[in-house]
Protein backbone atom coordinates (compact mmCIF):
# COMPACT_ATOMS: atom_id res chain seq x y z
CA UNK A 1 32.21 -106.58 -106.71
CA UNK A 2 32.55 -103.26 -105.04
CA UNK A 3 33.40 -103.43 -101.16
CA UNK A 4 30.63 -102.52 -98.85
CA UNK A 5 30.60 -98.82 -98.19
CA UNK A 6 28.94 -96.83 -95.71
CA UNK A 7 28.25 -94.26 -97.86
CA UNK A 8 27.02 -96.46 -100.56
CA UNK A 9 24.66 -98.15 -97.76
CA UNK A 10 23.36 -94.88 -96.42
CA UNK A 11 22.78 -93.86 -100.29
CA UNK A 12 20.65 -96.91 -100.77
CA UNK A 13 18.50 -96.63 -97.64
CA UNK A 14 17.87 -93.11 -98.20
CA UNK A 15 16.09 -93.77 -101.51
CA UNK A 16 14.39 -97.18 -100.05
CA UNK A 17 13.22 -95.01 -97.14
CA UNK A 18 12.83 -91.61 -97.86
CA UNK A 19 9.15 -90.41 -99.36
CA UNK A 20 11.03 -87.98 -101.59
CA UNK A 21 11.76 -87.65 -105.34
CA UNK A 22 14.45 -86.38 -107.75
CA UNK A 23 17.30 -86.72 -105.73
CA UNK A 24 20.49 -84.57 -107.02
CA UNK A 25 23.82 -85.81 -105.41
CA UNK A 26 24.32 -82.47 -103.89
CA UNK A 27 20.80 -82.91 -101.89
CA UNK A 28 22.12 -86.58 -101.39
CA UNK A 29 25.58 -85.31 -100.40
CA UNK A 30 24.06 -83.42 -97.83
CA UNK A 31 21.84 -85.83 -95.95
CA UNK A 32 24.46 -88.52 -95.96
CA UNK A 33 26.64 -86.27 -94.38
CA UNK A 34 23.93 -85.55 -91.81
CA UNK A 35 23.43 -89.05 -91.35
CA UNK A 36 27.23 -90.47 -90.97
CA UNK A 37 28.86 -86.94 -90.55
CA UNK A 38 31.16 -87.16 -92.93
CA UNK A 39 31.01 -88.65 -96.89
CA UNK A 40 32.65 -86.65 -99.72
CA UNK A 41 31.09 -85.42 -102.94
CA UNK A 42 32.85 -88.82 -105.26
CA UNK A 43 31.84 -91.20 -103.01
CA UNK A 44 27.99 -90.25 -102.96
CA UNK A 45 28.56 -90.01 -106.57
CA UNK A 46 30.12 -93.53 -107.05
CA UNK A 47 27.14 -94.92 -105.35
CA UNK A 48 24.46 -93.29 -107.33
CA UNK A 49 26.33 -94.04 -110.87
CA UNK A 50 26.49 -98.04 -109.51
CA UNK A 51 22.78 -97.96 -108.53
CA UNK A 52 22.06 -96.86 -112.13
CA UNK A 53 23.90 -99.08 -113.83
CA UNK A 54 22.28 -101.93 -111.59
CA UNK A 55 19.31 -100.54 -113.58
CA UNK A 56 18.15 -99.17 -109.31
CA UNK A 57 17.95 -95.11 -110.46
CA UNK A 58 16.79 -93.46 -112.87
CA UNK A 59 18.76 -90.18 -114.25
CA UNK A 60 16.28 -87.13 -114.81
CA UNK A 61 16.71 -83.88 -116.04
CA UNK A 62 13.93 -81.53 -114.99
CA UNK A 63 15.63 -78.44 -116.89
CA UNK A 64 17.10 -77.21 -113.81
CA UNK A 65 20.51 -77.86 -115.21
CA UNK A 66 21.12 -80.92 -112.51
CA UNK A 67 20.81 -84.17 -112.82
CA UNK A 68 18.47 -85.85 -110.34
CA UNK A 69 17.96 -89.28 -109.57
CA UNK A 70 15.31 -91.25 -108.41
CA UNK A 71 14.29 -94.91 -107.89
CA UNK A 72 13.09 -96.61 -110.86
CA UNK A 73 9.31 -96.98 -111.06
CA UNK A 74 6.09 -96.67 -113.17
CA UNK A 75 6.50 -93.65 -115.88
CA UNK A 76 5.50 -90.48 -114.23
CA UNK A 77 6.12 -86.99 -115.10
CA UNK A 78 7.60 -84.29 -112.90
CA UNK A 79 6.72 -80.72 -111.82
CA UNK A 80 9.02 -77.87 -110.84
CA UNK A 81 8.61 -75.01 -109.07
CA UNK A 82 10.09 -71.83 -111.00
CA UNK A 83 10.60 -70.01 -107.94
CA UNK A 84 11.39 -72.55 -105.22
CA UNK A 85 12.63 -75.48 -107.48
CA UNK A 86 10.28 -77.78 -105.35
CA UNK A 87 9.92 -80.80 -107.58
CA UNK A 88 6.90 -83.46 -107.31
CA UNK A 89 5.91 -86.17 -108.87
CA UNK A 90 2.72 -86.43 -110.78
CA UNK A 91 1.74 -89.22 -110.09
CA UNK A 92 0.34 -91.16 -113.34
CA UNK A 93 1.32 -89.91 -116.71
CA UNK A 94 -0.85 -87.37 -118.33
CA UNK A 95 0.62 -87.89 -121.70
CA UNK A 96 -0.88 -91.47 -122.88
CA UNK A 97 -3.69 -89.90 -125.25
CA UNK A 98 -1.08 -87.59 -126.27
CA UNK A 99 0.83 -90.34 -127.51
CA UNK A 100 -1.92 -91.51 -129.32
CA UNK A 101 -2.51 -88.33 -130.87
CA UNK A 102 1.29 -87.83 -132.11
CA UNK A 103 1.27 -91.34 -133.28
CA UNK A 104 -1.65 -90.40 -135.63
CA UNK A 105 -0.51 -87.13 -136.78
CA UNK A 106 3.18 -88.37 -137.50
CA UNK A 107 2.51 -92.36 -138.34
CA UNK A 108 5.60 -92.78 -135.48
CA UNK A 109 5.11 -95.34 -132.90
CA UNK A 110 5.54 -93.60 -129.49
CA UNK A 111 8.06 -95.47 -127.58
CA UNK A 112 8.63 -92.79 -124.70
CA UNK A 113 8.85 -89.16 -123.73
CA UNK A 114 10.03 -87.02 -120.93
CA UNK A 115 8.17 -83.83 -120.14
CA UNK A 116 8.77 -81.75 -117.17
CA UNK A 117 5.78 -79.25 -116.36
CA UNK A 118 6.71 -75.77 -114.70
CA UNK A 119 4.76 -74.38 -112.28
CA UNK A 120 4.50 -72.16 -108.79
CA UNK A 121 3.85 -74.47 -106.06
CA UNK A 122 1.09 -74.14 -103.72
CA UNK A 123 3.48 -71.64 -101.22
CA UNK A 124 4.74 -69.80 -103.69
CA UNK A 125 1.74 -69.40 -105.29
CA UNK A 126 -0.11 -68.31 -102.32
């Protein structure tokens, strides 16, 4: 068992407490460091790669070339900014008839998918 770490601790309560989603470690990096003034880039890292393994996070790729983390919940798609990279959470899945439909066009059984919608958000589309 790992020893406790601070870093690892601030790590956890920033995804138990923070209303945000899609975490990427250098995001993470950078509030941890706010919050205990020091932590290095491994260290946040460390934590985040436990907390997935402990089946905690979930890795996502939103196309952005980063991966981003975020507490494991109900299936949800994403949405991305092009222009700011603001991501949100939409927040039921959109795709269940979809799934249907494939599964009746291809005779596969739709056992998941991962779809990232692009998009200007509501400032940058202003």
């Amino acid at each position: 068992m790992p020893r406790p770490s601070p870093v690892t601790d601030e790590v956890r309560r920033l995804f138990e407490t923070q209303e945000r989603h899609a975490w990427s470690i250098d995001e993470l990096l950078t509030s941890v460091r706010s919050s205990l003034g020091a932590a290095d880039y491994s260290s946040v890292f460390r934590a985040v790669s436990l907390f997935e393994r402990e089946g905690v996070l979930d890795r996502i790729d939103l196309g952005d070339g980063r991966a981003r983390f975020e507490v494991r919940d109900d299936h949800h798609e994403h949405i991305r900014c092009e222009r700011c990279g603001r991501v949100e959470e939409v927040p039921v899945c959109v795709l269940d008839d979809a799934s249907a439909q494939v599964h009746n066009l291809t005779g596969f059984k739709v056992t998941s998918h991962r779809v990232v919608f692009g998009g200007l958000c509501r400032e940058c589309g202003a």
